[in-house]
C-alpha atoms as a PDB file:
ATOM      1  CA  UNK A   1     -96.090  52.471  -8.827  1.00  0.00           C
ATOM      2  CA  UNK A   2     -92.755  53.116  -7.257  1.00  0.00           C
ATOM      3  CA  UNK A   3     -91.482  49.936  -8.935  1.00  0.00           C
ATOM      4  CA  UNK A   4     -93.359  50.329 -12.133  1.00  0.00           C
ATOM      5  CA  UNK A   5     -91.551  54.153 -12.320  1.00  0.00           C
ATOM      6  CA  UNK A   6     -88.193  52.421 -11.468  1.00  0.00           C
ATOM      7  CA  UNK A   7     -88.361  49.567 -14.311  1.00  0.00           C
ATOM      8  CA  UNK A   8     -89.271  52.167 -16.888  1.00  0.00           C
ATOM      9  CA  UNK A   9     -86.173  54.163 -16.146  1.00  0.00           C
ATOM     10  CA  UNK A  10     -84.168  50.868 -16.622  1.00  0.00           C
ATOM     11  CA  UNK A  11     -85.712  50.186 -19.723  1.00  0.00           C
ATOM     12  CA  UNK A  12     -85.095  53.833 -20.904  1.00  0.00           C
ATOM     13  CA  UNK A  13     -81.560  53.786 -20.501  1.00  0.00           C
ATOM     14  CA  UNK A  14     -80.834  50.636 -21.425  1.00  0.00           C
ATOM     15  CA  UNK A  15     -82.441  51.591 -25.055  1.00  0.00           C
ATOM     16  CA  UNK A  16     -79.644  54.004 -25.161  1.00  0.00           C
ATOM     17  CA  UNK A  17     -77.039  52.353 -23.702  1.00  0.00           C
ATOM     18  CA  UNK A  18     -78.250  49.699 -26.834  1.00  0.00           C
ATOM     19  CA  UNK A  19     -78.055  52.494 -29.424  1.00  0.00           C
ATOM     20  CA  UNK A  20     -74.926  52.772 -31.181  1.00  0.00           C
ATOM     21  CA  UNK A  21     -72.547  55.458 -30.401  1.00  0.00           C
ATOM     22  CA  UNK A  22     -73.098  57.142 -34.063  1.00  0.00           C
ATOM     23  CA  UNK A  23     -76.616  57.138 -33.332  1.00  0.00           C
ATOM     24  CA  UNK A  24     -76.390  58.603 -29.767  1.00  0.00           C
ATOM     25  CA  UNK A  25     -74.141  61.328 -31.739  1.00  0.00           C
ATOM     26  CA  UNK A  26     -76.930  62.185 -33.706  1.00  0.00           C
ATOM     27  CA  UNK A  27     -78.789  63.474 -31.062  1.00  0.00           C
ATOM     28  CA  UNK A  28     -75.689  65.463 -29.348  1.00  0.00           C
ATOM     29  CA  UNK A  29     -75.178  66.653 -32.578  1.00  0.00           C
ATOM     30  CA  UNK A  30     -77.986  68.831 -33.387  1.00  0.00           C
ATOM     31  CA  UNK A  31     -77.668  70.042 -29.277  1.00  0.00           C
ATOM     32  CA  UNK A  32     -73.804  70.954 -29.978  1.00  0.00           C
ATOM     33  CA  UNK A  33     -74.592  74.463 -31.328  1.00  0.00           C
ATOM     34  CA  UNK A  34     -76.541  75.763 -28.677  1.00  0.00           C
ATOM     35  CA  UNK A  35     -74.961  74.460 -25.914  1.00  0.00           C
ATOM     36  CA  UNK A  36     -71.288  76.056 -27.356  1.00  0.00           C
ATOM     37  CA  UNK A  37     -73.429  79.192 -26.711  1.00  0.00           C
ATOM     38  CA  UNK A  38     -73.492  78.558 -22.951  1.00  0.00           C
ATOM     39  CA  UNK A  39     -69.874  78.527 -22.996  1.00  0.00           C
ATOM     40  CA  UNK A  40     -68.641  82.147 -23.366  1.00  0.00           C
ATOM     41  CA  UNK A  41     -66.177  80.584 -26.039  1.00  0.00           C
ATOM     42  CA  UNK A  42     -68.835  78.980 -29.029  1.00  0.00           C
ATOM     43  CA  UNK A  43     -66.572  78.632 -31.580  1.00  0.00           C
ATOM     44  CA  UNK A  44     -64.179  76.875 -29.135  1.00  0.00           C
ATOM     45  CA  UNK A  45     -66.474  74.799 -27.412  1.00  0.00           C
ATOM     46  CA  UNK A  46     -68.138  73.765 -31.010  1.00  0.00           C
ATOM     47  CA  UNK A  47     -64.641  72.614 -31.897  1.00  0.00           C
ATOM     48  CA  UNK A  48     -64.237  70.320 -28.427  1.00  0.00           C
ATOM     49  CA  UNK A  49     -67.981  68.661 -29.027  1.00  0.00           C
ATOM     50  CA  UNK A  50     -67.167  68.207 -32.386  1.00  0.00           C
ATOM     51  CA  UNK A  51     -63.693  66.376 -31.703  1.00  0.00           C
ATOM     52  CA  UNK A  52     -65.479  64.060 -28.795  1.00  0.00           C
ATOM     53  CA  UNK A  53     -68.558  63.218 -31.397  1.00  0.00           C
ATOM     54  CA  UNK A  54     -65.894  62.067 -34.252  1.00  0.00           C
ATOM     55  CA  UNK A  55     -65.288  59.582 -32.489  1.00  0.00           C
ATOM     56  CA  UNK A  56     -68.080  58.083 -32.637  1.00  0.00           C
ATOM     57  CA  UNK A  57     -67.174  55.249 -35.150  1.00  0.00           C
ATOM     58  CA  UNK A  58     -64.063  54.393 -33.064  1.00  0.00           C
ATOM     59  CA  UNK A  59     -66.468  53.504 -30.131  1.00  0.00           C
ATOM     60  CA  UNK A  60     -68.475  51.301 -32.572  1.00  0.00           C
ATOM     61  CA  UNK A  61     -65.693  49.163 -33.362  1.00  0.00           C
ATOM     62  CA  UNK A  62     -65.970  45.206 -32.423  1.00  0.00           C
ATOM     63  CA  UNK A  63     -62.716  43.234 -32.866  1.00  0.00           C
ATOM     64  CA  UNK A  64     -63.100  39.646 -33.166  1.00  0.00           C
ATOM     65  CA  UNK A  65     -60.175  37.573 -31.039  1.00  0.00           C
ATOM     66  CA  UNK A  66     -59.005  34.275 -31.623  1.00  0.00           C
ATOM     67  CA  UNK A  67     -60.715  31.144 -29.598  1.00  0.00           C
ATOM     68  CA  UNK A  68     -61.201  27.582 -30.131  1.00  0.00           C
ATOM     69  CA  UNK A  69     -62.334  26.145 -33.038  1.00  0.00           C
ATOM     70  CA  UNK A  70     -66.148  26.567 -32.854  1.00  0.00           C
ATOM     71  CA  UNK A  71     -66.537  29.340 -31.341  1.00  0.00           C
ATOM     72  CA  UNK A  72     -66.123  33.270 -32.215  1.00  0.00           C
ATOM     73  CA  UNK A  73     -64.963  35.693 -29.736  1.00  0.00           C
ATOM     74  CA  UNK A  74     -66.167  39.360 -30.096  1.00  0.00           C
ATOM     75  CA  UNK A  75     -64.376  42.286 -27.893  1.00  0.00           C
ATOM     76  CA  UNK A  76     -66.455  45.367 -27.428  1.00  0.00           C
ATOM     77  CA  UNK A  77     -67.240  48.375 -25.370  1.00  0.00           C
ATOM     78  CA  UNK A  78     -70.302  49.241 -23.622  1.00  0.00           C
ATOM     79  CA  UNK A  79     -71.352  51.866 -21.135  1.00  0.00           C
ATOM     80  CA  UNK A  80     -70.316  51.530 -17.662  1.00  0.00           C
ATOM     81  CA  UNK A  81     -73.565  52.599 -15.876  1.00  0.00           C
ATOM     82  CA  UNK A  82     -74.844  55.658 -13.678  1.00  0.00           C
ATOM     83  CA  UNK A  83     -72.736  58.251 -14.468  1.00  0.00           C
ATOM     84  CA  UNK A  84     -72.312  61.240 -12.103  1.00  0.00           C
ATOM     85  CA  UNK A  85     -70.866  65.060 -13.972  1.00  0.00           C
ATOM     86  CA  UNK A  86     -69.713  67.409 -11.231  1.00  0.00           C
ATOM     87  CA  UNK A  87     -68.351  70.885 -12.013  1.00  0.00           C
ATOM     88  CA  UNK A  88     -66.450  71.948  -9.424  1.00  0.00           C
ATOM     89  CA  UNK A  89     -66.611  76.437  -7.781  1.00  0.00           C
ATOM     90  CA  UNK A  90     -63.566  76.667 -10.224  1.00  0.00           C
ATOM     91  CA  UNK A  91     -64.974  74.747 -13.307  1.00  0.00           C
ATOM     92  CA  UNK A  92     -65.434  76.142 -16.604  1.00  0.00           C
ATOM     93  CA  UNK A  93     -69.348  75.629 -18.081  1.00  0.00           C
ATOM     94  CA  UNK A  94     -66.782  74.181 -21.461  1.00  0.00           C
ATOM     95  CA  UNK A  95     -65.682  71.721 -19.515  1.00  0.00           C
ATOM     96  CA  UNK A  96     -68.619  70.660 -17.658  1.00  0.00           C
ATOM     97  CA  UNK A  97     -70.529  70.364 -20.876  1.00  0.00           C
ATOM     98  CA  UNK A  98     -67.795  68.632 -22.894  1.00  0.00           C
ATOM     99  CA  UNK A  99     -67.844  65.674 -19.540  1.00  0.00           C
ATOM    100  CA  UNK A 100     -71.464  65.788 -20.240  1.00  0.00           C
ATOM    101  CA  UNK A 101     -71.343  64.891 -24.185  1.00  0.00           C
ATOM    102  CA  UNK A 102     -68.757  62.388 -23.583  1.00  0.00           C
ATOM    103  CA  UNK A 103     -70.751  60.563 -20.735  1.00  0.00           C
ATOM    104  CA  UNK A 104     -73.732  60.728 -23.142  1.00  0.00           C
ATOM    105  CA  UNK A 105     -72.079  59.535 -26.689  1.00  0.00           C
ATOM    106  CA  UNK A 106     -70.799  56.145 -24.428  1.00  0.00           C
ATOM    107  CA  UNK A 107     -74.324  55.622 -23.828  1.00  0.00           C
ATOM    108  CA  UNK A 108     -74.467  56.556 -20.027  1.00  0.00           C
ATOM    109  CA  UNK A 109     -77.060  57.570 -17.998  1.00  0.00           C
ATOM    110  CA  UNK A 110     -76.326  60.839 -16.343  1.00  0.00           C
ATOM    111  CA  UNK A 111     -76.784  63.548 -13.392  1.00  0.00           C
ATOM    112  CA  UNK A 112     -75.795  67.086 -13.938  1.00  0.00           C
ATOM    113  CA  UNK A 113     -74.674  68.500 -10.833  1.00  0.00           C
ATOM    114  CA  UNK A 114     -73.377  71.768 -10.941  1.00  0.00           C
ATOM    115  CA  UNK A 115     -74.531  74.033  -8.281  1.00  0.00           C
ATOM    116  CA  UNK A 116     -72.733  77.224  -9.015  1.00  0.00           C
ATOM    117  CA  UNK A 117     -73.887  77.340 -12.468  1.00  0.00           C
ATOM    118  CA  UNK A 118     -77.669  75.978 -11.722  1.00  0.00           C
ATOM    119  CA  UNK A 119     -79.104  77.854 -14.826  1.00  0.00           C
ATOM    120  CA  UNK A 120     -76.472  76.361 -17.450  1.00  0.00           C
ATOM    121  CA  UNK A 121     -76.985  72.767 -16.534  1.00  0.00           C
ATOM    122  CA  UNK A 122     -80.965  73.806 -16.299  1.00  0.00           C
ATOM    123  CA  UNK A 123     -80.096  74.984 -19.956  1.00  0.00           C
ATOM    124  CA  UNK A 124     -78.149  72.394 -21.039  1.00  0.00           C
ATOM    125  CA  UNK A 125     -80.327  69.517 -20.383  1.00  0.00           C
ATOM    126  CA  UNK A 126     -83.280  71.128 -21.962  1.00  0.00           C
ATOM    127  CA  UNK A 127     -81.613  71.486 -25.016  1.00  0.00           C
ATOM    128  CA  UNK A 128     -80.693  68.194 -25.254  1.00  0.00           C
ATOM    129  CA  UNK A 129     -83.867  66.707 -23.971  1.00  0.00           C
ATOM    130  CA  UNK A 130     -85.423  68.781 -26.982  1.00  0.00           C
ATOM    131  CA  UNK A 131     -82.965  66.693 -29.205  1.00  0.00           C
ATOM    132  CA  UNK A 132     -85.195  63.517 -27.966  1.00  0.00           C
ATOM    133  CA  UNK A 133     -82.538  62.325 -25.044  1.00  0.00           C
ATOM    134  CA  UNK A 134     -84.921  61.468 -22.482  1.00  0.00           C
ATOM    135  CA  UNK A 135     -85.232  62.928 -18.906  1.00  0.00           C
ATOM    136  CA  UNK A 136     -84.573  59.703 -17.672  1.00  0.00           C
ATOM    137  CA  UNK A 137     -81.104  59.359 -19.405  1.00  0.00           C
ATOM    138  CA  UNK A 138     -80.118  63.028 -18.404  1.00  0.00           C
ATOM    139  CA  UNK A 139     -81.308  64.629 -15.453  1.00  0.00           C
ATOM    140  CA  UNK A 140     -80.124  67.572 -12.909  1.00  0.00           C
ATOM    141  CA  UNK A 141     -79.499  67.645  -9.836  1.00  0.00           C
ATOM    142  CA  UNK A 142     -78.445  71.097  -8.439  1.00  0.00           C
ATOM    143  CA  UNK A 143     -80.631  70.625  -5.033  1.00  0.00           C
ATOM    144  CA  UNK A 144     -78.847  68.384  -3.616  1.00  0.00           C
ATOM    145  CA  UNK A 145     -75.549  67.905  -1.397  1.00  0.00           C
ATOM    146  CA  UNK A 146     -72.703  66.579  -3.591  1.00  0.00           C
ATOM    147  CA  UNK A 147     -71.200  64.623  -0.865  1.00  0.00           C
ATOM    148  CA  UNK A 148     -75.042  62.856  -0.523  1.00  0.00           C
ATOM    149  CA  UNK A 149     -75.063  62.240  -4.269  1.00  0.00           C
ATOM    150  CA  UNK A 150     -71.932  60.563  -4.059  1.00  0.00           C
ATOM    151  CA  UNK A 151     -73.841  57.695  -1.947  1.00  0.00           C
ATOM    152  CA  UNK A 152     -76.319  56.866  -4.985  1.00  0.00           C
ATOM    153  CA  UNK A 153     -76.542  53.271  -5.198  1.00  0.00           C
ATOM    154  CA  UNK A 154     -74.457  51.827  -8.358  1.00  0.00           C
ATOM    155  CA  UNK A 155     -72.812  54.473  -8.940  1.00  0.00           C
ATOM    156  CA  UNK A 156     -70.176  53.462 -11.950  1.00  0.00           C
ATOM    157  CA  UNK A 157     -68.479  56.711 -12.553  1.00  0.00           C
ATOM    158  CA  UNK A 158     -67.999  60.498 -11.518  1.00  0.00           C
ATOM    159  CA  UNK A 159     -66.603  62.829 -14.263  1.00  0.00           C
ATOM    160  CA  UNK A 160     -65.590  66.101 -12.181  1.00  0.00           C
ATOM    161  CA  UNK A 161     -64.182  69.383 -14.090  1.00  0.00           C
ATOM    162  CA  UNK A 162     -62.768  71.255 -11.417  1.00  0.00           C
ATOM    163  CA  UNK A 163     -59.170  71.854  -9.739  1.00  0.00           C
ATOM    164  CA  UNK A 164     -57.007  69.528  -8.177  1.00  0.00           C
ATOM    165  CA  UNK A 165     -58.004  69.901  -4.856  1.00  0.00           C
ATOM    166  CA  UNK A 166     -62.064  69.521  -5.650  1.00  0.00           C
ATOM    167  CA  UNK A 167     -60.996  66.291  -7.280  1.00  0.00           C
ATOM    168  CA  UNK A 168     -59.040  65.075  -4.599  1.00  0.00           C
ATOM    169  CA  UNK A 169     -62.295  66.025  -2.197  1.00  0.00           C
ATOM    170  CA  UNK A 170     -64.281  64.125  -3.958  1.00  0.00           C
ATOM    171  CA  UNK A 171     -62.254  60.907  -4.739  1.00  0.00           C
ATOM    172  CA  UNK A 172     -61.788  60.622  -0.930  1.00  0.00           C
ATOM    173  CA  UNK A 173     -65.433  60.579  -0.446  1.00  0.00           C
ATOM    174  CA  UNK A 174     -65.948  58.221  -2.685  1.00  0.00           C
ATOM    175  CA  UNK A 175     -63.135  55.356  -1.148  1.00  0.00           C
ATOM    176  CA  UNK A 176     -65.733  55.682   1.909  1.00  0.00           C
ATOM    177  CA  UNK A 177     -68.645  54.829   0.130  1.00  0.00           C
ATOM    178  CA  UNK A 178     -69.894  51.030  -0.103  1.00  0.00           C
ATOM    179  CA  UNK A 179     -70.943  48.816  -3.155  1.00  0.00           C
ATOM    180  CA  UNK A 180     -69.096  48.762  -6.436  1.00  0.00           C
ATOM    181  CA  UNK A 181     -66.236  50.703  -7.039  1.00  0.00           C
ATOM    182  CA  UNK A 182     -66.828  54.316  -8.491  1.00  0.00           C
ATOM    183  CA  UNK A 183     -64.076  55.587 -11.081  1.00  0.00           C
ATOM    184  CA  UNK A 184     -63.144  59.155 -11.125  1.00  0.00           C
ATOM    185  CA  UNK A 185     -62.642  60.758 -14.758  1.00  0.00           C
ATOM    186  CA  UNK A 186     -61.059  64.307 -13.910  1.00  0.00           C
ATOM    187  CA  UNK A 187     -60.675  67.608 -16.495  1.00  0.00           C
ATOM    188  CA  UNK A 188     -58.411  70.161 -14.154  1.00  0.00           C
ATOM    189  CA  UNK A 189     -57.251  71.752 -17.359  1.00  0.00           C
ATOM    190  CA  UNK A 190     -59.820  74.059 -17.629  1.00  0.00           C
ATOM    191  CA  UNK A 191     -57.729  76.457 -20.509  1.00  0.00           C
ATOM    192  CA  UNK A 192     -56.629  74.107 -22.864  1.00  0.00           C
ATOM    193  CA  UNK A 193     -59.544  71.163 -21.488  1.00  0.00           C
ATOM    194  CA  UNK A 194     -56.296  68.613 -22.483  1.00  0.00           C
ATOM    195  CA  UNK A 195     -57.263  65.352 -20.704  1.00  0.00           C
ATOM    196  CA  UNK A 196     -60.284  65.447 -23.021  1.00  0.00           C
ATOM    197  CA  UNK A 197     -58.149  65.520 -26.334  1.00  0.00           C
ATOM    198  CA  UNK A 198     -56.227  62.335 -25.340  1.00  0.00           C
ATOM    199  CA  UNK A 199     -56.777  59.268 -27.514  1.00  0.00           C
ATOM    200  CA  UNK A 200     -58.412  57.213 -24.553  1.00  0.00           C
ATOM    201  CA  UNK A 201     -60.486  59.792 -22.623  1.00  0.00           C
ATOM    202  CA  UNK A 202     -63.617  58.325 -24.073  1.00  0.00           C
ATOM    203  CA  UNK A 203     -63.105  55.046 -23.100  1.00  0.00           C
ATOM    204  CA  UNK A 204     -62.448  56.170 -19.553  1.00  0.00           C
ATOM    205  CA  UNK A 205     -66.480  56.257 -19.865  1.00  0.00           C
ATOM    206  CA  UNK A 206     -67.141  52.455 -21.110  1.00  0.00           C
ATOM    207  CA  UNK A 207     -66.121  48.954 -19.787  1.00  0.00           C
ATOM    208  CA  UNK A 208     -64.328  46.099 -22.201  1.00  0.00           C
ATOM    209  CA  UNK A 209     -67.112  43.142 -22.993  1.00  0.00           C
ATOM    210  CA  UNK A 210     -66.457  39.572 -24.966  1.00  0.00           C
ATOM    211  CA  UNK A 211     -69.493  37.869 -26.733  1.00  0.00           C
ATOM    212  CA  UNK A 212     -68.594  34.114 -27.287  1.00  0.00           C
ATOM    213  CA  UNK A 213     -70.742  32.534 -30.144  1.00  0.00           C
ATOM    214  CA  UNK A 214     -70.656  28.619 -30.507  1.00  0.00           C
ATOM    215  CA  UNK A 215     -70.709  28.719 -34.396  1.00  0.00           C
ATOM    216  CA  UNK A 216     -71.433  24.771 -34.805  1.00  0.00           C
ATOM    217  CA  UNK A 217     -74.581  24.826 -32.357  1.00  0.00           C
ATOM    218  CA  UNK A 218     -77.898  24.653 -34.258  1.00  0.00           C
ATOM    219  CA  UNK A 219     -78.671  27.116 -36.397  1.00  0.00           C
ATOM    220  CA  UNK A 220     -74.855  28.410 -35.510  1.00  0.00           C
ATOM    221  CA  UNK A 221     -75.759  31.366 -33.520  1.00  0.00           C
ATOM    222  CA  UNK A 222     -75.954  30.218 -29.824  1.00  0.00           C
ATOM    223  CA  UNK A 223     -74.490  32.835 -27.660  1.00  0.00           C
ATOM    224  CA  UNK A 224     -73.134  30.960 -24.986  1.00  0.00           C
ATOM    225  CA  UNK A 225     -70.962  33.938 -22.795  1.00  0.00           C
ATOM    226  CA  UNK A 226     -71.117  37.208 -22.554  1.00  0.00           C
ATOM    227  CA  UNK A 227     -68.568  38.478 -20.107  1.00  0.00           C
ATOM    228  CA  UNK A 228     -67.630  42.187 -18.830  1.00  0.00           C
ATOM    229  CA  UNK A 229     -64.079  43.480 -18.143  1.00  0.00           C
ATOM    230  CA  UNK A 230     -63.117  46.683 -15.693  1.00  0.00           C
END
């Protein structure tokens, strides 16, 4: 059952890790409203979603390269994987939610952690399960001990709004932990939430992939490679 549970989670987030980014922004979309209202700043936080969500389109983008004759070379970006959002004692619920919507709209799966505000991230991930994001894309988990979370096996990325120093905490915890290695996306601003308005904050969330195509096989549509760039 156990391994049954575990395959259907795969499939379920890799169906929206497939999705395109303007369709995963459809769903964030209608959520964006009511979770600006968990903010204390809607109008504000409506304007930050909205910003992260236009990007959408830029996300979607495939550039074909040059390669040998024969073959086509597509570069492309895809999600990286498990995604952890931490909000730090000192985080502001606008900048925990806008690490959320980015995580999301790059087609991660994510784990709300954010003990101090328990009932916000409760909130939050209702609303946008009610959008149709499944529980097993999005899920919370306020129970547990950050530093034990930070163990999960594969996990690709921690996005922590917080200060400096709960940052720094938890980037040293992670250089102990084993496996692959786990990026840290931080938002310290939590006024002006500036590291999320820079042109490649998004793509702090995805990885670079090439998809060779041998055009002169049969039928002229053999994908031969498919590799994946840090």
């Amino acid at each position: 059952m156990a391994n049954e549970f575990k395959k259907n989670h795969a499939q379920v987030c890799e169906a929206w890790r497939l999705l395109s980014a303007v369709e995963r922004a459809t769903y964030l979309q209608a959520a964006v409203a009511k979770l600006a209202l968990l903010t204390g700043d809607a109008n504000k936080a409506k304007r930050l979603f909205t910003h992260l969500l236009n990007a959408a389109p830029m996300l979607d983008d495939v550039q074909r390269m040059t390669g040998a004759t024969g073959e086509s070379n597509d570069l492309y970006v895809t999600a990286r994987g498990k995604t952890m959002v931490i909000g730090g004692e000192s985080a502001r619920a606008m900048a925990v939610l806008g690490q959320l919507v980015a995580a999301l709209l790059t087609g991660n799966e994510v784990i709300l952690h954010c003990p101090s505000q328990s009932e916000m991230c409760v909130e939050a991930a209702k609303i946008l399960h009610d959008t149709g994001i499944s529980d097993d894309v999005l899920s919370v988990a306020n129970d547990s001990q950050t530093i034990t979370l930070l163990y999960i096996d594969r996990l690709a990325q921690v996005a922590v709004a917080g200060n400096q120093s709960e940052v720094q905490a938890i980037s040293q915890e992670l250089a102990k932990t084993d496996g692959i290695l786990t990026q840290v996306i931080a938002v310290t601003d939590m006024n002006g939430m500036s590291e999320m308005l820079t042109p490649d904050y998004l793509y702090r969330f995805v990885t670079e992939r090439v998809r060779t195509i041998n055009t002169t096989a049969i039928g002229g549509n053999a994908s031969l490679l498919e590799l994946g760039t840090e």
